[in-house]
N, C-alpha and C. Protein backbone atom coordinates (compact mmCIF):
# COMPACT_ATOMS: atom_id res chain seq x y z
N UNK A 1 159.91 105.33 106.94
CA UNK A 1 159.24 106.33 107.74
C UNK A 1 158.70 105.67 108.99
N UNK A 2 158.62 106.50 110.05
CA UNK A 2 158.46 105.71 111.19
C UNK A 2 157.46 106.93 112.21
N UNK A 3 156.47 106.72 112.67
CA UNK A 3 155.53 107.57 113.06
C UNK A 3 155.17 106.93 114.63
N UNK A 4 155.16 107.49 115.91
CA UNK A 4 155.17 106.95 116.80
C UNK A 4 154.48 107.88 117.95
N UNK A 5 153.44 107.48 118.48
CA UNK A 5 152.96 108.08 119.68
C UNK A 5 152.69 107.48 121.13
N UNK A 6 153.64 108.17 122.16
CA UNK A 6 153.61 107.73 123.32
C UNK A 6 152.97 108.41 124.46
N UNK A 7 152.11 107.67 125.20
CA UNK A 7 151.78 108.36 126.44
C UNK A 7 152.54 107.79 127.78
N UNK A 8 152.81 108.62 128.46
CA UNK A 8 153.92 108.03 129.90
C UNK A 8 152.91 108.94 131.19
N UNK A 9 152.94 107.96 131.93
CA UNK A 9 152.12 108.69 133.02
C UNK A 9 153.08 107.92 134.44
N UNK A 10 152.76 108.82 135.29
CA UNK A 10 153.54 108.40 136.70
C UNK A 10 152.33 107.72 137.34
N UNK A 11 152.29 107.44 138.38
CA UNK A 11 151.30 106.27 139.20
C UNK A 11 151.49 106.39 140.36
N UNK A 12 151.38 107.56 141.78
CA UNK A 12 151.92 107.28 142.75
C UNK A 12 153.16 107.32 142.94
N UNK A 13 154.21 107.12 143.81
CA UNK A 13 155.74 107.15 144.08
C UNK A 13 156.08 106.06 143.46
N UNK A 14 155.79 104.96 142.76
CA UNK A 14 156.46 103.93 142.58
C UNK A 14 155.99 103.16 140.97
N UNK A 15 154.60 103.62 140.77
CA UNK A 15 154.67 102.90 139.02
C UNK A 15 154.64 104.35 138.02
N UNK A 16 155.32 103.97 137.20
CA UNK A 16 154.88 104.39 135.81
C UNK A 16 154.44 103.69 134.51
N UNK A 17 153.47 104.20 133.74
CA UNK A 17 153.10 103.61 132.92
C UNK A 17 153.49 104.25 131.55
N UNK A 18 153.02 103.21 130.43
CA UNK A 18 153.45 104.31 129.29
C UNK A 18 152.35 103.02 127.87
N UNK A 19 152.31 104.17 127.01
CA UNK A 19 151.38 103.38 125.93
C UNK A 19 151.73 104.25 124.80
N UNK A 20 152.09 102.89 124.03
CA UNK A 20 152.24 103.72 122.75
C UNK A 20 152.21 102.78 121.17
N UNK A 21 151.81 103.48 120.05
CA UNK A 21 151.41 103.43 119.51
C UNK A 21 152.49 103.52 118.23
N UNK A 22 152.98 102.66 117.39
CA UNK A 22 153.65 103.01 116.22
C UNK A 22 153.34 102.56 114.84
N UNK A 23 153.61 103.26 113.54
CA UNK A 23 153.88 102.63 111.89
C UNK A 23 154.65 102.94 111.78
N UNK A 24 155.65 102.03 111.38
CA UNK A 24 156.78 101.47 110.38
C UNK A 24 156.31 101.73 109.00
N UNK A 25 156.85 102.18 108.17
CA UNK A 25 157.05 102.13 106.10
C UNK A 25 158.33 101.45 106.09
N UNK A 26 158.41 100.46 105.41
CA UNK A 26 159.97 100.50 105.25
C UNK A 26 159.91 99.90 103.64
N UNK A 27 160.93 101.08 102.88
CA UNK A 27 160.86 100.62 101.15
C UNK A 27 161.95 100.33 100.46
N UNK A 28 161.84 99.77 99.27
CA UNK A 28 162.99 99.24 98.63
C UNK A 28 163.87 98.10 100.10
N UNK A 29 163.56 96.90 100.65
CA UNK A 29 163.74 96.09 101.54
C UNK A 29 164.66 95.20 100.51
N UNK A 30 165.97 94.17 100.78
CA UNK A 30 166.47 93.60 99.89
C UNK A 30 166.20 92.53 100.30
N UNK A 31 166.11 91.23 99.77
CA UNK A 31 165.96 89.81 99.71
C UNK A 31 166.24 88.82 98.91
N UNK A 32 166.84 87.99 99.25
CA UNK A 32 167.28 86.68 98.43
C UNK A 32 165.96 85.75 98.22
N UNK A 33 165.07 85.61 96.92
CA UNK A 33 164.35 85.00 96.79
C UNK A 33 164.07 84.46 95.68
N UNK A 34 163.93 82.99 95.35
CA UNK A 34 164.30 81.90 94.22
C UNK A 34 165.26 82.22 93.86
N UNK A 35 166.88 82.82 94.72
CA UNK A 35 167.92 82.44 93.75
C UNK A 35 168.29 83.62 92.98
N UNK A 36 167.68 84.68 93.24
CA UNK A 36 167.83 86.54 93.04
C UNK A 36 167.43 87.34 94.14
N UNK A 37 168.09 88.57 93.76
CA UNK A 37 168.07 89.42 95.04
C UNK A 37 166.86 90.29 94.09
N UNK A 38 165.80 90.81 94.99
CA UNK A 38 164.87 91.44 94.73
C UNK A 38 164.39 92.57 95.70
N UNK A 39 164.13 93.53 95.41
CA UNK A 39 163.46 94.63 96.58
C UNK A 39 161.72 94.64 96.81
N UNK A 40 161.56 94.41 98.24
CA UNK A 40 160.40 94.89 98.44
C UNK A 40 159.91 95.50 99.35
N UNK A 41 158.38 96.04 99.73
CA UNK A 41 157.86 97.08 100.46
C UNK A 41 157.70 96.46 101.90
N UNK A 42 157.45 96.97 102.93
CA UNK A 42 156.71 96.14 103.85
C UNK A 42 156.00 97.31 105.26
N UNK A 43 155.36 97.04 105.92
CA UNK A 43 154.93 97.77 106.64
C UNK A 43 154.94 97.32 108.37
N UNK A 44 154.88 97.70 109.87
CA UNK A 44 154.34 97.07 111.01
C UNK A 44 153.50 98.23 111.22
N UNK A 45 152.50 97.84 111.82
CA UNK A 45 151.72 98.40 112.68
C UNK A 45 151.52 98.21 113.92
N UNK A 46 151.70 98.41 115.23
CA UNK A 46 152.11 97.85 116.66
C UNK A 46 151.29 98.85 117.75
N UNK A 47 151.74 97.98 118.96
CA UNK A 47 151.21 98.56 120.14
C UNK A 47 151.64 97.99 121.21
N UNK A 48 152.43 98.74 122.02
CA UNK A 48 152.42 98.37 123.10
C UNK A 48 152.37 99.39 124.53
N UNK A 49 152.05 98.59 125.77
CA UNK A 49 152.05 98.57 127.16
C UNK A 49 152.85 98.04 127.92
N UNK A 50 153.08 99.11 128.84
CA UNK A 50 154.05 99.35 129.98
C UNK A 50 153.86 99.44 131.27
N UNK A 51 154.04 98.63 132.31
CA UNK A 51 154.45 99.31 133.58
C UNK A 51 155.41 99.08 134.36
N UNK A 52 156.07 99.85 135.22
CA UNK A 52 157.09 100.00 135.91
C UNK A 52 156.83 100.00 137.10
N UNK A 53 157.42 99.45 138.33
CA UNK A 53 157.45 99.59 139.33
C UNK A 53 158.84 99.79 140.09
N UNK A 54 158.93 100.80 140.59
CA UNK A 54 160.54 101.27 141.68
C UNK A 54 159.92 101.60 142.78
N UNK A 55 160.43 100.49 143.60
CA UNK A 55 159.52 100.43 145.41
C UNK A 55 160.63 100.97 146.42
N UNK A 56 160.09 101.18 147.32
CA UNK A 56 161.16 101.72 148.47
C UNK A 56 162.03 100.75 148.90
N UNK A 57 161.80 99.52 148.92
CA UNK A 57 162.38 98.84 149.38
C UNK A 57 163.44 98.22 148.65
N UNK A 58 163.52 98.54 147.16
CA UNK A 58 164.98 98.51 146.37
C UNK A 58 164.25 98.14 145.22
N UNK A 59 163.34 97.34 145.26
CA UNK A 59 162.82 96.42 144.42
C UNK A 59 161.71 97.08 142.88
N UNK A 60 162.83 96.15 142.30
CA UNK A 60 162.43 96.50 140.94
C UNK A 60 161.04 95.67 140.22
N UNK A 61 160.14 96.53 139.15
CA UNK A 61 159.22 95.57 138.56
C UNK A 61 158.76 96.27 136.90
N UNK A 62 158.98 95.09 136.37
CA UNK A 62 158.30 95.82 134.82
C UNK A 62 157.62 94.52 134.30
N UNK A 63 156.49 94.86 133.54
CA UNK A 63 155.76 94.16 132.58
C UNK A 63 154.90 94.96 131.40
N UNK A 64 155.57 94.19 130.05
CA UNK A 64 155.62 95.17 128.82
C UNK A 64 155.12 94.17 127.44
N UNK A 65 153.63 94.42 127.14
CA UNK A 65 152.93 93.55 126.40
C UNK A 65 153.21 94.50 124.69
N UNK A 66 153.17 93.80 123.78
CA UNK A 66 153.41 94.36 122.29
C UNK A 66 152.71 93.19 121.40
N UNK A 67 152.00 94.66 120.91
CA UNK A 67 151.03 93.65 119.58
C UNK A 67 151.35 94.15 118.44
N UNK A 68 151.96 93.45 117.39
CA UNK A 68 152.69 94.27 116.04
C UNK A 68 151.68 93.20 114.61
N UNK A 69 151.47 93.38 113.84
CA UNK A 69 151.20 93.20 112.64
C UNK A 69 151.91 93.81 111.57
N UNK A 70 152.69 92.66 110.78
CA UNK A 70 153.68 93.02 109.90
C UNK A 70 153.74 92.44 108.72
N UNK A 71 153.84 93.59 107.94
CA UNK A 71 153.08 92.81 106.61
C UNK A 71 154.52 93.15 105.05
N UNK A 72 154.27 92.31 104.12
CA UNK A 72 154.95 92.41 102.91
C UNK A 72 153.65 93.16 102.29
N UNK A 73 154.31 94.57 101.85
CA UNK A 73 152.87 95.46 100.94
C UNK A 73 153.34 94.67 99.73
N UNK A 74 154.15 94.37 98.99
CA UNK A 74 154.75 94.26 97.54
C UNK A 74 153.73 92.91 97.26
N UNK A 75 153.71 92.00 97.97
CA UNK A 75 153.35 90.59 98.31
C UNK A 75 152.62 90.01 98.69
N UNK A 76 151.57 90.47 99.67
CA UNK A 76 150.75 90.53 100.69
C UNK A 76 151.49 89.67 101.65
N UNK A 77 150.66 89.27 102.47
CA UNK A 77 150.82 88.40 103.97
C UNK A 77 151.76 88.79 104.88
N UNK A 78 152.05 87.76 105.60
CA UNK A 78 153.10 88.50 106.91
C UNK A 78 154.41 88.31 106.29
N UNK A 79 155.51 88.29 107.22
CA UNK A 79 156.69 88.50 106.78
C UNK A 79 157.24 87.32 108.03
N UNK A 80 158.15 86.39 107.08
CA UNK A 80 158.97 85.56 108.51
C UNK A 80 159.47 86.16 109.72
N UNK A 81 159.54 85.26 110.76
CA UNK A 81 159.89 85.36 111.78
C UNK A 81 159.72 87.22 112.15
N UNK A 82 158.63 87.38 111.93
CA UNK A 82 157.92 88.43 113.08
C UNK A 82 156.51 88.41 113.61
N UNK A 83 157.33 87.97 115.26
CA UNK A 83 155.71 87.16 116.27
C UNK A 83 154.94 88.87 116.32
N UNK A 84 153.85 88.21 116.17
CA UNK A 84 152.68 88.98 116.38
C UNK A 84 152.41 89.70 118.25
N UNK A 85 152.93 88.77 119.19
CA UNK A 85 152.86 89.10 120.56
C UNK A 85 154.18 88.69 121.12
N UNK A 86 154.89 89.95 121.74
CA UNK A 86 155.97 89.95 122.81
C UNK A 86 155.47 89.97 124.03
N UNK A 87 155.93 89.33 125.33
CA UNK A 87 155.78 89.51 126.52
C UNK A 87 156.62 89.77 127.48
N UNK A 88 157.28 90.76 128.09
CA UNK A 88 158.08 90.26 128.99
C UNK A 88 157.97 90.90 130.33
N UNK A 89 158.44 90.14 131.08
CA UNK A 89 158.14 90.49 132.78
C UNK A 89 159.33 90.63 134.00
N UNK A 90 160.19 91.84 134.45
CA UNK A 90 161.19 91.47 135.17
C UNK A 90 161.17 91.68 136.80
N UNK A 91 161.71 91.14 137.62
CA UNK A 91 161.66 91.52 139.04
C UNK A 91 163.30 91.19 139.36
N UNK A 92 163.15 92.60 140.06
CA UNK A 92 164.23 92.57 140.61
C UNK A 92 164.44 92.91 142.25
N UNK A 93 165.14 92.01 142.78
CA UNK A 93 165.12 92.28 144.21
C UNK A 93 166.39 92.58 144.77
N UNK A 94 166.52 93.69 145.94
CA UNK A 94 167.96 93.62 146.65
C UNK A 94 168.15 92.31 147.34
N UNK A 95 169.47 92.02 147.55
CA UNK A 95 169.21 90.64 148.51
C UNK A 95 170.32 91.25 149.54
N UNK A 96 171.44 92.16 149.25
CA UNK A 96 172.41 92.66 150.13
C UNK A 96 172.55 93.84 150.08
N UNK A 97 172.62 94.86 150.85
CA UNK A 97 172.39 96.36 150.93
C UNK A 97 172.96 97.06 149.77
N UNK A 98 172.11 96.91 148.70
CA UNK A 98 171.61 97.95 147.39
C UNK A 98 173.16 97.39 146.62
N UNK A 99 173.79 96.43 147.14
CA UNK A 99 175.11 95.73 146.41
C UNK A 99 174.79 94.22 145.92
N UNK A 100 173.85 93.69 146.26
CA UNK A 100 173.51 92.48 145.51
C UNK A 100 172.45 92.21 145.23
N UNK A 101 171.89 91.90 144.50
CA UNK A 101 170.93 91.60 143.62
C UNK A 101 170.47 91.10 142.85
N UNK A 102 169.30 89.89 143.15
CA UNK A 102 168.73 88.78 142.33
C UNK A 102 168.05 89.41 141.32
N UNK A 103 167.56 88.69 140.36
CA UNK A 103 166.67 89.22 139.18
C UNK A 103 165.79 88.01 138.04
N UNK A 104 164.63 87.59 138.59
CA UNK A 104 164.00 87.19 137.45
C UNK A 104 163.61 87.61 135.93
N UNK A 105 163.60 87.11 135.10
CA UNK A 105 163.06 87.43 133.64
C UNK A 105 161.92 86.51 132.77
N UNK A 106 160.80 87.03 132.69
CA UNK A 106 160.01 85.80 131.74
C UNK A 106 159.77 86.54 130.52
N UNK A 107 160.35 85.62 129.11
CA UNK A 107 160.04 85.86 128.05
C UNK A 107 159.12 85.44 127.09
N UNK A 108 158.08 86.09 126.53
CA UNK A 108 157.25 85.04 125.71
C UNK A 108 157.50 85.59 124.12
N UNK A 109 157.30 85.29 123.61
CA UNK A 109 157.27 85.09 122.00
C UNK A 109 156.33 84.01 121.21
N UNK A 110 155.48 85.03 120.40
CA UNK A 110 154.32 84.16 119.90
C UNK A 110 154.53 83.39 118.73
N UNK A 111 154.16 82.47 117.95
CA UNK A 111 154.19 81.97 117.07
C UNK A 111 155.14 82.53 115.61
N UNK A 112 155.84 82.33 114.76
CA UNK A 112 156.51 83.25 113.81
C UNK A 112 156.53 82.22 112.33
N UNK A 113 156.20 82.83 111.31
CA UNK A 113 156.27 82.07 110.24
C UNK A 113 157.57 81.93 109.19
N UNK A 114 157.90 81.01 108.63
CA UNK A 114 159.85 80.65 108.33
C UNK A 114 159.27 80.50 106.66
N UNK A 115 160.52 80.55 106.22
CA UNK A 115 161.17 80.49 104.88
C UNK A 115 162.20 79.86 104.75
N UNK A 116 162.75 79.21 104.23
CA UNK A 116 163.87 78.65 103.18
C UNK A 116 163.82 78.74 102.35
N UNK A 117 165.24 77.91 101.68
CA UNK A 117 165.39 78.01 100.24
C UNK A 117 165.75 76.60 99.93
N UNK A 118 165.10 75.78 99.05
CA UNK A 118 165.24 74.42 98.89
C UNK A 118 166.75 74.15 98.01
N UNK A 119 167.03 72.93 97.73
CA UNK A 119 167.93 72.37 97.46
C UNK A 119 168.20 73.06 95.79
N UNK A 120 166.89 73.46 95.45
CA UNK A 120 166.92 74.15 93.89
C UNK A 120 167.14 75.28 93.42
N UNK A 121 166.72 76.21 94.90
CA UNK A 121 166.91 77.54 94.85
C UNK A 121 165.45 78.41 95.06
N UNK A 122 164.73 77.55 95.12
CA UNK A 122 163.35 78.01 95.43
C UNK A 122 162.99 78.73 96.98
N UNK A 123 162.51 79.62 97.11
CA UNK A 123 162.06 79.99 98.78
C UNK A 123 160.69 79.76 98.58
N UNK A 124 160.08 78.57 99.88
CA UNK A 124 159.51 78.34 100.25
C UNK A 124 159.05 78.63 101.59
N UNK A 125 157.58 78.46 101.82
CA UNK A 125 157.06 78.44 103.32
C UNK A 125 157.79 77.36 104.08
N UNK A 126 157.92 77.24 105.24
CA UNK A 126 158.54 76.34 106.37
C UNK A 126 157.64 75.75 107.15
N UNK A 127 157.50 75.15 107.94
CA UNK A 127 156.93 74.81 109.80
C UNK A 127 157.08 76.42 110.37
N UNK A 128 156.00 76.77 110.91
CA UNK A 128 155.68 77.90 111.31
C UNK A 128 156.84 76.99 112.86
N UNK A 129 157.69 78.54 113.51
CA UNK A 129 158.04 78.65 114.63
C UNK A 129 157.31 78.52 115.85
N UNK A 130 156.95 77.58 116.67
CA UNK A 130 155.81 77.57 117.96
C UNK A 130 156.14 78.98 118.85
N UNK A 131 155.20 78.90 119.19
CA UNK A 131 155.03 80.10 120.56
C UNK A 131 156.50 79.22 121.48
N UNK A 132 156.70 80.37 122.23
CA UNK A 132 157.95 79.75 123.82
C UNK A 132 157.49 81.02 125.00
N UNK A 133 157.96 80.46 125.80
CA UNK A 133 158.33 81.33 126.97
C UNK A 133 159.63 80.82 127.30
N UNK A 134 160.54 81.67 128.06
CA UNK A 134 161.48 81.48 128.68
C UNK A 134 162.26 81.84 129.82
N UNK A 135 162.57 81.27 130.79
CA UNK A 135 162.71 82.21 132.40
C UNK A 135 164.30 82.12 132.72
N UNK A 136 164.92 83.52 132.73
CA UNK A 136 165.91 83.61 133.16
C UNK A 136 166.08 84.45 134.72
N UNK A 137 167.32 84.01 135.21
CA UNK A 137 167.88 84.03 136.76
C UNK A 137 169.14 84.84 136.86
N UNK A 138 169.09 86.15 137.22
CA UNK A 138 170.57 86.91 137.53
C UNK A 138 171.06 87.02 139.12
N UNK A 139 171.78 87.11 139.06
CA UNK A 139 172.31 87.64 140.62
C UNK A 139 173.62 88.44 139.70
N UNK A 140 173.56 89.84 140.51
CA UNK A 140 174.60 90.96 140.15
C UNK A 140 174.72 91.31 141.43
N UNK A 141 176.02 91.81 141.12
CA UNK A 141 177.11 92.07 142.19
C UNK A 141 177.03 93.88 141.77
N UNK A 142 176.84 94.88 142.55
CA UNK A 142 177.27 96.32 141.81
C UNK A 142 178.45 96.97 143.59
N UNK A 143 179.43 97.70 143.16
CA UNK A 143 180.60 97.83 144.32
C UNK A 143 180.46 97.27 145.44
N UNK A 144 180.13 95.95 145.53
CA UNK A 144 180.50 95.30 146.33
C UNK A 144 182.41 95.18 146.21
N UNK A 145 182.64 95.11 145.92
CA UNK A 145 184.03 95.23 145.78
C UNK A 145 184.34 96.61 144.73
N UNK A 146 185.18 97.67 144.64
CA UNK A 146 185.11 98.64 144.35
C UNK A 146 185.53 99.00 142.88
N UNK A 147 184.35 99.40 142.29
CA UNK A 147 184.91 99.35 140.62
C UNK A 147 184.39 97.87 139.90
N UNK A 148 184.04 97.27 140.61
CA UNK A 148 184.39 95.74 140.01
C UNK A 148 182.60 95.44 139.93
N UNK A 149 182.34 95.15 138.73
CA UNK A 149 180.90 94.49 138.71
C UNK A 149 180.44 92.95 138.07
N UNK A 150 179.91 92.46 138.89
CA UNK A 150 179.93 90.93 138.43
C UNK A 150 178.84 90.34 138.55
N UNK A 151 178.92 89.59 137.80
CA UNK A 151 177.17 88.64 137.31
C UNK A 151 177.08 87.32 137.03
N UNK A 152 176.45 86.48 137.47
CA UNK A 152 175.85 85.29 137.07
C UNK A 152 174.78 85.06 136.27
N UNK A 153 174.33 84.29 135.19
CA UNK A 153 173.38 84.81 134.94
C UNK A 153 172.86 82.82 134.61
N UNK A 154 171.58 82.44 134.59
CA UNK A 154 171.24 81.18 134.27
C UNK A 154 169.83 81.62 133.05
N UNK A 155 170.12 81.47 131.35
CA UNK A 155 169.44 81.47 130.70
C UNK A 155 168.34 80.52 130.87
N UNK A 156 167.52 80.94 130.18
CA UNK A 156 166.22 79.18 129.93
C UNK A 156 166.37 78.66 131.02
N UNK A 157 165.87 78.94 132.19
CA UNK A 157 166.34 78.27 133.72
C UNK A 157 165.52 76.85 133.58
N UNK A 158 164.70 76.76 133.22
CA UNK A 158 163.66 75.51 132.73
C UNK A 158 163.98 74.73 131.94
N UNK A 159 164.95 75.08 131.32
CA UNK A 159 165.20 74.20 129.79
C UNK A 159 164.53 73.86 128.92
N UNK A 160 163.77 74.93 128.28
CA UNK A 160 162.49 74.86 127.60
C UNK A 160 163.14 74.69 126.45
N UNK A 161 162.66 74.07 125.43
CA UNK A 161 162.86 73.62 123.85
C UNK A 161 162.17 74.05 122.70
N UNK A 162 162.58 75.06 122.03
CA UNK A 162 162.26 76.16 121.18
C UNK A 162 163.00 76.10 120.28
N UNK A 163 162.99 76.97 119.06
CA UNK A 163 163.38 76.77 117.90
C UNK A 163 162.61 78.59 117.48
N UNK A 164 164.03 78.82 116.71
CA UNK A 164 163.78 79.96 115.89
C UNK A 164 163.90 80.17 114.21
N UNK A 165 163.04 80.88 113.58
CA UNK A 165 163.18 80.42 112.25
C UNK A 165 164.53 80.82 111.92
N UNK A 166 165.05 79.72 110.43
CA UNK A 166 166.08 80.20 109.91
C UNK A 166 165.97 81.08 108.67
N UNK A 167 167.19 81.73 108.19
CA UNK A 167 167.73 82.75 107.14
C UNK A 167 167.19 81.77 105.89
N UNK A 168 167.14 82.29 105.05
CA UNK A 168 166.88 81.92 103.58
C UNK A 168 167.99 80.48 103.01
N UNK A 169 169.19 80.90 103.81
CA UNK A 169 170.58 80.56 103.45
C UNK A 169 170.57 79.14 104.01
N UNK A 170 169.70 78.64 105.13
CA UNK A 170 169.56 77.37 105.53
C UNK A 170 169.01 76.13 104.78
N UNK A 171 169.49 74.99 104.76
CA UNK A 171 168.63 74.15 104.49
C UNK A 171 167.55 73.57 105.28
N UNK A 172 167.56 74.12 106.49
CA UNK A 172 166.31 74.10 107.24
C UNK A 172 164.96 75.16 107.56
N UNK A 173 164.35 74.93 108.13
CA UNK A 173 163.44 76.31 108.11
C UNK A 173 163.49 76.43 109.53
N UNK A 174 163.55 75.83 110.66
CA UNK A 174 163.87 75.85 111.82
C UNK A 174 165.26 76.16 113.27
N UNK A 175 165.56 76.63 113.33
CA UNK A 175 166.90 76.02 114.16
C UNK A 175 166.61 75.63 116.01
N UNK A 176 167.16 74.81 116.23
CA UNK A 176 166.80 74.88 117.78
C UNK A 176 167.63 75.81 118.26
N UNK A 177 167.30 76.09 119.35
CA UNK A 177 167.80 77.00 120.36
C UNK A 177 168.86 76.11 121.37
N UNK A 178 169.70 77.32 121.91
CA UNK A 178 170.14 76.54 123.11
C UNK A 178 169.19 76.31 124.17
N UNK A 179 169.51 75.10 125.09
CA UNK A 179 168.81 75.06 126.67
C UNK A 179 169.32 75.46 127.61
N UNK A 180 169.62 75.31 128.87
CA UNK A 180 169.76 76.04 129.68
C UNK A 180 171.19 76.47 129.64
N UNK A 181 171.81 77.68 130.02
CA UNK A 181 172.92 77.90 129.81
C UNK A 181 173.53 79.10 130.77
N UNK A 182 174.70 78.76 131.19
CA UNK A 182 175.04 79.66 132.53
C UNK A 182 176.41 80.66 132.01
N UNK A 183 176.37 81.99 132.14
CA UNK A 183 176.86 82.88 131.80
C UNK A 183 177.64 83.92 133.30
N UNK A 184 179.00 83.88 133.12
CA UNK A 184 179.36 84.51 134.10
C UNK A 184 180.59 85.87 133.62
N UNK A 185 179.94 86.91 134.31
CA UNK A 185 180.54 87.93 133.24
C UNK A 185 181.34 88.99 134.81
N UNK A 186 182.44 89.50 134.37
CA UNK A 186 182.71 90.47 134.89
C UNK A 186 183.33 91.89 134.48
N UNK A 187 182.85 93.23 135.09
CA UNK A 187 183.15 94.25 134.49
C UNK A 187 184.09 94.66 135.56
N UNK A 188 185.22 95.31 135.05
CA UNK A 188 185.90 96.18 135.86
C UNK A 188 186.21 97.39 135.66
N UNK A 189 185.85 98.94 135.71
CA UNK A 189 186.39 99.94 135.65
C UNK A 189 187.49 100.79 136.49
N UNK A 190 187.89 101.47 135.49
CA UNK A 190 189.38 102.31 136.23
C UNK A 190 189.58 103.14 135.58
């Protein structure tokens, strides 16, 4: 069951805002734990904030904060790898008449707690996941050439060193992440 209330408000010609409010139920959940599959309950409770900015001058802006608490009802406590605080922040700028366009991204992600399963079959607690941020770099191409859309994109522009928890199925409780990494994509329609 999923229960959700949003407020969206405009701001002038150029922001909108929005706030909202959700619970998650989620029952009979399946899981591999000590070595059997077992069902259990779990719940989030969350919140987040929004704003938008669309300026005259092409230029794009959003920043969108989320506070969730997520819990095992069957079990108590939290549940792996779900951070308590999301952050993210984008700007986007024209750089060539409404056909090219740069784009920053900052990601944060708060702290997350891991599980494995040991060499015996046991699931255990892990090394809690650290907090990260991470800043990515686009430049998009939209009909600059006709039909044809194309992108650069530079992940983790910083090369920040993070780690996300692993699946049950690991012998680790951690995995690293990639570092910086450059992605070049093109769409063509017809």
């Amino acid at each position: 069951r999923t229960y959700e209330l949003v407020y969206e408000q405009q701001i002038g010609h150029s922001l909108r805002s929005s706030l909202s409010g959700y619970f998650n139920q989620m029952d009979d959940l399946i899981v591999l734990q000590n070595g059997a599959f077992t069902n259990f309950n779990a719940q989030t409770l969350g919140f987040e904030a929004a704003l938008e900015g669309s300026w005259k001058n092409g230029c794009r802006t959003r920043i969108s904060y989320s506070l969730q608490d997520t819990e095992n009802r069957t079990a108590g406590g939290g549940l792996p790898d779900s951070p308590a605080h999301l952050v993210k922040v984008n700007l986007s700028v024209p750089v060539y008449r409404q056909k090219v366009f740069a784009g920053l991204e900052y990601l944060y992600t708060s702290q997350r707690a891991t599980l494995y399963t040991t060499s015996v079959g046991n699931t255990v607690p892990g090394e809690d996941a650290g907090a990260f941020g991470v800043l990515n770099f686009t430049v998009l191409t939209r009909n600059l050439i006709k039909d044809l859309e194309c992108s650069i994109s530079i992940y983790n522009l910083l090369d920040t060193p993070f780690a996300d928890p692993s699946s049950r199925y690991h012998g680790q409780d951690l995995i690293a992440q990639d570092g910086r990494t450059i992605r070049l994509k093109l769409i063509y329609r017809f």
